[in-house]
Structure formats: C-alpha cells, structure tokens
C-alpha atoms as a PDB file:
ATOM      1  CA  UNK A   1      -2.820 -73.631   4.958  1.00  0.00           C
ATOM      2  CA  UNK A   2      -4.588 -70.536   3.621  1.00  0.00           C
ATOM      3  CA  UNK A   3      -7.563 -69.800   4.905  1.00  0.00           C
ATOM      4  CA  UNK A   4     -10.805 -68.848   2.882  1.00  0.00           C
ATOM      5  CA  UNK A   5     -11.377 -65.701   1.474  1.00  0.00           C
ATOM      6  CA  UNK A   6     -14.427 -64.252   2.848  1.00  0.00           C
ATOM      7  CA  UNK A   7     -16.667 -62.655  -0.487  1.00  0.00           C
ATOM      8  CA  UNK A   8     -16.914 -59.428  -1.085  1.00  0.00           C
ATOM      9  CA  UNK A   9     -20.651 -58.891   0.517  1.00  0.00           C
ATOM     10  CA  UNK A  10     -19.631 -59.494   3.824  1.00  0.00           C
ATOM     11  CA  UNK A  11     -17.380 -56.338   3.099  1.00  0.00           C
ATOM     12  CA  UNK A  12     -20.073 -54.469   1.981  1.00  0.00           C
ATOM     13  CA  UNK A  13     -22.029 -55.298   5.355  1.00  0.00           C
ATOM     14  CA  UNK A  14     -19.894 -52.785   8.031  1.00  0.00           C
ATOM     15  CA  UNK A  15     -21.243 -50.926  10.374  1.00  0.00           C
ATOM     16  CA  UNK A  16     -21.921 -47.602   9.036  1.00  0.00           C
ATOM     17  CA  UNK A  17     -19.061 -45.813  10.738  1.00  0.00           C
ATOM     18  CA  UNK A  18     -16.597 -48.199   8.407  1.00  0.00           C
ATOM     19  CA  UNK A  19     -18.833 -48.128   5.378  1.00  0.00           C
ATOM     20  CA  UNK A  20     -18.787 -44.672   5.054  1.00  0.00           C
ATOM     21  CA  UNK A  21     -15.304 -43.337   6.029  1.00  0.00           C
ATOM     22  CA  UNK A  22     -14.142 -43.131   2.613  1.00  0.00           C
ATOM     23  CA  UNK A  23     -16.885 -40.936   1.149  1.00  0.00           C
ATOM     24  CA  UNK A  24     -16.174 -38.317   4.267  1.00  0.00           C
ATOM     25  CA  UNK A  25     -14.554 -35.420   3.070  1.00  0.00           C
ATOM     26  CA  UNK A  26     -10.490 -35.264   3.258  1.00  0.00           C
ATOM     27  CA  UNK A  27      -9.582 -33.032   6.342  1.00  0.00           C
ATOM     28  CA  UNK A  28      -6.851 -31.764   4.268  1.00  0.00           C
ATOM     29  CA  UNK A  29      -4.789 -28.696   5.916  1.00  0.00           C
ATOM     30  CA  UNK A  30      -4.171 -24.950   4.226  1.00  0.00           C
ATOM     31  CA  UNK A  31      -1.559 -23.581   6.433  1.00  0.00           C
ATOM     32  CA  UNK A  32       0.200 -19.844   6.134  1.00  0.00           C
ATOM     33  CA  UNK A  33       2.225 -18.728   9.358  1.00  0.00           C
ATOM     34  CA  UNK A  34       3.986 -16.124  10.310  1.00  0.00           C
ATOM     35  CA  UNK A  35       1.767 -12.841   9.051  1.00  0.00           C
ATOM     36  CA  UNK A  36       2.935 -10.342  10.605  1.00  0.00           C
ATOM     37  CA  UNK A  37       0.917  -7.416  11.489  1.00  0.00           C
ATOM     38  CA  UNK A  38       1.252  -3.710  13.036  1.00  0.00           C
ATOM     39  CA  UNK A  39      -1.742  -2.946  15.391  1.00  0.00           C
ATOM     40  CA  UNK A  40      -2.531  -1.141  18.082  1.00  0.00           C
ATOM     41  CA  UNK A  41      -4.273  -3.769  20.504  1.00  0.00           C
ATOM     42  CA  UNK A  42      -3.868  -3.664  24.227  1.00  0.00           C
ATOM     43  CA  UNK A  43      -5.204  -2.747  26.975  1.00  0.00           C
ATOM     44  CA  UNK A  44      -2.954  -0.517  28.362  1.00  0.00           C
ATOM     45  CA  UNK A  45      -2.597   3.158  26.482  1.00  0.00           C
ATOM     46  CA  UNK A  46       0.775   3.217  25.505  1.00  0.00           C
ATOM     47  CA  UNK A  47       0.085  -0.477  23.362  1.00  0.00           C
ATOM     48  CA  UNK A  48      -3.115   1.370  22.096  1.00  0.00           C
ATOM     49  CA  UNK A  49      -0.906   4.774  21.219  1.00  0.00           C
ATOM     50  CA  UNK A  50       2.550   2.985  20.009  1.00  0.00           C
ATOM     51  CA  UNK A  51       1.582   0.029  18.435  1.00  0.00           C
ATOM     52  CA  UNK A  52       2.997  -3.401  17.985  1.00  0.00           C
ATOM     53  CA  UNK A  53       4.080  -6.653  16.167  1.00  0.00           C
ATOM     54  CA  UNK A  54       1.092  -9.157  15.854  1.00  0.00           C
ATOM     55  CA  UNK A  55       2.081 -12.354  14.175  1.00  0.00           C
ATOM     56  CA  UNK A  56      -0.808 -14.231  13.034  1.00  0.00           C
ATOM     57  CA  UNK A  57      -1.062 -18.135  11.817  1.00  0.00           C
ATOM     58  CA  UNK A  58      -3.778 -19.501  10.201  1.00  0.00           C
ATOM     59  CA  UNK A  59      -4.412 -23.185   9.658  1.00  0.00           C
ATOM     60  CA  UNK A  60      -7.675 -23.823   7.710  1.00  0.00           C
ATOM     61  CA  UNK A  61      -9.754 -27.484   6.877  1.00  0.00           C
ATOM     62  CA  UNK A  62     -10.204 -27.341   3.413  1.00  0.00           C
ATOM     63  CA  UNK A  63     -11.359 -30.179   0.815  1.00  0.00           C
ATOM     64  CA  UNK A  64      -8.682 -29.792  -1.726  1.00  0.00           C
ATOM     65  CA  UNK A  65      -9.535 -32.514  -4.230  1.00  0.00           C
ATOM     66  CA  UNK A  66     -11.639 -30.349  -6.382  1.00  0.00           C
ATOM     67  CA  UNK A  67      -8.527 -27.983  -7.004  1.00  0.00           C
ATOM     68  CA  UNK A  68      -6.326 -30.699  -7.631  1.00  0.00           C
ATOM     69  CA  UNK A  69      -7.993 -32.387  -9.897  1.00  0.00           C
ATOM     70  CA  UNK A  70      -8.556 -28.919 -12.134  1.00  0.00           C
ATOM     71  CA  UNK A  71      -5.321 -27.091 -11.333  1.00  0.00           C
ATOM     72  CA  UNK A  72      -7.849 -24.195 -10.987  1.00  0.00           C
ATOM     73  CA  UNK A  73      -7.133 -21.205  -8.187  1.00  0.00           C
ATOM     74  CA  UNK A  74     -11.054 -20.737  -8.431  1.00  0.00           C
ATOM     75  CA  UNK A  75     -11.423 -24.054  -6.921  1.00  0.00           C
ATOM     76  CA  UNK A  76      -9.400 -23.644  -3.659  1.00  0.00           C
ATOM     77  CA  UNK A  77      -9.038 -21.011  -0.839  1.00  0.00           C
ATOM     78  CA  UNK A  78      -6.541 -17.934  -2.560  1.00  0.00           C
ATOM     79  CA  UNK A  79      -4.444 -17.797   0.251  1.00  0.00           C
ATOM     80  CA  UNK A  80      -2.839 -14.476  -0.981  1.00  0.00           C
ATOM     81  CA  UNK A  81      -6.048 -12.864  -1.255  1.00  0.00           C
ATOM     82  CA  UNK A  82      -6.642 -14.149   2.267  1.00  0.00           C
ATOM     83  CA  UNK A  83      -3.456 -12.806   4.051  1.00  0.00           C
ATOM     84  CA  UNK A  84      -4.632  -9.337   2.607  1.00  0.00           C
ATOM     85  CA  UNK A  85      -8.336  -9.866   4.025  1.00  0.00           C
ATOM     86  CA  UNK A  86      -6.525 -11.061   7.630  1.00  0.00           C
ATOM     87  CA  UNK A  87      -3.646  -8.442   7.710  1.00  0.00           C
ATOM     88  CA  UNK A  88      -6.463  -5.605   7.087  1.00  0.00           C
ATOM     89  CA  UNK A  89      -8.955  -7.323   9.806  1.00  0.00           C
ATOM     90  CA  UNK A  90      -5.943  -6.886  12.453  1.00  0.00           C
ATOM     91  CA  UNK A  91      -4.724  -3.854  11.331  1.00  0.00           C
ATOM     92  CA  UNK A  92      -8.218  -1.762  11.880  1.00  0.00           C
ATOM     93  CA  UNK A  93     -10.029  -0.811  14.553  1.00  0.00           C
ATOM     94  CA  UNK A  94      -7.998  -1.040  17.941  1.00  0.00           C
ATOM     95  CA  UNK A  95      -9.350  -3.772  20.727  1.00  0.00           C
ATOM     96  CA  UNK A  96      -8.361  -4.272  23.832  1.00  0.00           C
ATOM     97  CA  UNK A  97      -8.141  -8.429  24.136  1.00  0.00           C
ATOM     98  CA  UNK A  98      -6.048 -10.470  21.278  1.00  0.00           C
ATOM     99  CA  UNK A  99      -9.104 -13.220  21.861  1.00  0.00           C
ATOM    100  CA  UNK A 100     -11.174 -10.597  19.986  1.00  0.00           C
ATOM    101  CA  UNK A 101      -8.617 -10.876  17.326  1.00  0.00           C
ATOM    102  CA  UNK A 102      -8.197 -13.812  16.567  1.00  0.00           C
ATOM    103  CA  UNK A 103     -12.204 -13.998  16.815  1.00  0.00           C
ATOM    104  CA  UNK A 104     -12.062 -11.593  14.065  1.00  0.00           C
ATOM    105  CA  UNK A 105      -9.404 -13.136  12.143  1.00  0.00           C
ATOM    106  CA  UNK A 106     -11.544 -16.636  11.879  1.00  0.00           C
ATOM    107  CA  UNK A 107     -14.266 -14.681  10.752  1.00  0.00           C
ATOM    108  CA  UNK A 108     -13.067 -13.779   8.071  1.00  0.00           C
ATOM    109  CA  UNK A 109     -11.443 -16.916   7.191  1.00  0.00           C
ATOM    110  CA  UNK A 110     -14.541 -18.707   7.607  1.00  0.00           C
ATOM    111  CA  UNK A 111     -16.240 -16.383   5.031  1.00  0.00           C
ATOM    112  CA  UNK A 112     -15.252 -18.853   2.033  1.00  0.00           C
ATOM    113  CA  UNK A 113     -17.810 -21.532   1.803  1.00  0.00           C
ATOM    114  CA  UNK A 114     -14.391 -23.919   1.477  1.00  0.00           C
ATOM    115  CA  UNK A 115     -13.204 -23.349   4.418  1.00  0.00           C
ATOM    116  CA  UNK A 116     -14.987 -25.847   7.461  1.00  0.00           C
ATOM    117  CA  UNK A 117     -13.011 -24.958  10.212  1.00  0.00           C
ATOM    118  CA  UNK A 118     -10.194 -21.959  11.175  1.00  0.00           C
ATOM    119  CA  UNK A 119      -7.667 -22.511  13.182  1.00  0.00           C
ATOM    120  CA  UNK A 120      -6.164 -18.974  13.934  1.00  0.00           C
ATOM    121  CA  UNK A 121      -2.757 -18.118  16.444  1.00  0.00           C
ATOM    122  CA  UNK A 122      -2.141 -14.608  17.490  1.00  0.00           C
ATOM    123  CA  UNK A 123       1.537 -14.213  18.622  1.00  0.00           C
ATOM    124  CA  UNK A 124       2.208 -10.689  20.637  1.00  0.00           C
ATOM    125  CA  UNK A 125       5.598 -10.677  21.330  1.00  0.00           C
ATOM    126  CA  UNK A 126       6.175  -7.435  22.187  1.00  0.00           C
ATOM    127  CA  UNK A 127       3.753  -8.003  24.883  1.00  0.00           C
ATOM    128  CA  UNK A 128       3.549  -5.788  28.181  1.00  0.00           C
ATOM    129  CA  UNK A 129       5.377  -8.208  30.414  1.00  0.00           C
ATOM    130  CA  UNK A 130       7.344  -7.810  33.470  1.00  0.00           C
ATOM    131  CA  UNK A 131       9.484 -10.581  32.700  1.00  0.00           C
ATOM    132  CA  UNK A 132      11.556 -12.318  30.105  1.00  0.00           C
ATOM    133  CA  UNK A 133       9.805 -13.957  27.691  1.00  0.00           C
ATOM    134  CA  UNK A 134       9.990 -15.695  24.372  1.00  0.00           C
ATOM    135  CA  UNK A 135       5.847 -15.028  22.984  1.00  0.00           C
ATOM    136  CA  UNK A 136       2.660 -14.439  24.505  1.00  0.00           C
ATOM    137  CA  UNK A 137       0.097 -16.831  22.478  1.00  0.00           C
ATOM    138  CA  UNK A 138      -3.815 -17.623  21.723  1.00  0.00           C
ATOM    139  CA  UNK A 139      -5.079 -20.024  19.901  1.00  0.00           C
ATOM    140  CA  UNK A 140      -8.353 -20.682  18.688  1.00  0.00           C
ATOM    141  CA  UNK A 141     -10.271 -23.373  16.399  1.00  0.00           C
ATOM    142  CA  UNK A 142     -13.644 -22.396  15.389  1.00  0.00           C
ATOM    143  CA  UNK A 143     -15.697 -24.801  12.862  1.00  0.00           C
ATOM    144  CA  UNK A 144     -18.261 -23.481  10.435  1.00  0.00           C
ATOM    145  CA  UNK A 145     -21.860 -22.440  11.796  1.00  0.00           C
ATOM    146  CA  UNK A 146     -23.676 -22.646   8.706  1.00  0.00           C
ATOM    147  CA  UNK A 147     -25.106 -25.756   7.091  1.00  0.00           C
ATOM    148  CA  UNK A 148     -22.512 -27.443   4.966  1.00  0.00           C
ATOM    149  CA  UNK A 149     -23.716 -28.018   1.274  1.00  0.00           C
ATOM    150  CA  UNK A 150     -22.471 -26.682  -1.828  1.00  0.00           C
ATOM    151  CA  UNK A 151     -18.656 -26.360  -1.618  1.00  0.00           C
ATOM    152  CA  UNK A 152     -18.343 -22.903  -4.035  1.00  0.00           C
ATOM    153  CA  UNK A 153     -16.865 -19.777  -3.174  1.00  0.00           C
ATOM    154  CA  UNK A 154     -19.255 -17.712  -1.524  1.00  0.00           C
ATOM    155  CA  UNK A 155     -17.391 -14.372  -1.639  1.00  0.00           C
END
C-alpha cells in the first residue's frame, strides 16, 4: 500500500541549512581561457629584457539570473571589457613572481561588485626551464573581501 503523505508543514520545518538552500545565490561560472599576453615577468634579466607568452584564464562566480532574465549586458560581468582590463594589468609594469600576477589579475576582476570570487591561471610556457616541459602553472582563487550587498556594477 501507499503510505501517507506527510503535509506540507512538516516541509516547511527543516533545519535551516535545507530551508534556505534555495534562496542562496546560484554559484553560476563566467569562464574566458586562453588570454594570451606579452610581458616581461621573470626573475632572471633576459625574461625581464625579451619578454614572453603569458596565457591567462579566468573563471569568475557570478549570479547570472539578473542578466538572464533582462537580456541586458549592464546586468552581467562584460567579459570583453574585462579581457582588456586583464591583458593591460599583465602587460604593465614588469614583476618578478607570476603569483604577483595573477594577484593582480584577480584584482581587477574582483573590482565588479558581480563578481564574488576569481579564479585566475597564469600559464608561462616559455618558462626558464632546464628541461622539457609542456607549461609552468599557478593558480589562484580569491573570494571577495568586501561585504556582499547590492549586486550593481561598481565600476
């Protein structure tokens, strides 16, 4: 036999962890990959002198529900304005680490009130390596450090 249908109340009674996972925000994913980049990063002087490649990806937590339901570029991250604002970010001002790279490069993703967290790669393939090698690699996540509330572009 079937058994009985509890009513809906008892539903409405879960632990607050279950009651409120559906008004959490999406953790919907804005991904662009493969930027590529000239810069002159290194530590050694030739790397600083010659320059190299410096392939960038970016994966970014975005709420994208606003911009779907409008069909409105003002309501989501413009990811071709933000390939400009990263390309320029790796391009300037030589450093010697690619951690302070990709530090700067999810800095300036996280400058868009959207965005909550940046995930940022920094591929240097042309790296100074004794060896054979396919890709030298960082990768970093960094969340937002200001206090999440309203969800409009800052910039």
């Amino acid at each position: 036999m079937n058994e009985p249908v509890e009513p809906f109340e008892t539903f409405a009674a879960q632990p607050p962890e279950q009651s409120t996972r559906a008004a959490r925000a999406p953790q919907d994913e804005l991904s662009v990959s493969g930027i590529e980049c000239f810069a002159h990063h290194g530590v050694f002087e030739h790397e600083k002198r010659d320059g190299q490649v410096f392939v960038i990806d970016l994966v970014l937590g975005i709420d994208t529900r606003s911009a779907a339901a409008s069909d409105d570029l003002h309501d989501t991250v413009d990811y071709g304005s933000l390939v400009a604002h990263v390309k320029a970010a790796v391009e300037s001002d030589p450093v010697d680490l690619i951690e302070t790279v990709a530090q700067r490069i999810s800095d300036v993703c996280l400058l868009d009130d959207r965005v909550e967290w940046a995930r940022v790669t920094v591929h240097k393939p042309g790296a100074p390596i004794d060896a054979t090698f396919a890709d030298v690699t960082l990768t970093i996540t960094r969340p937002i450090t200001r206090p999440i509330t309203d969800r409009s572009r800052s910039q």
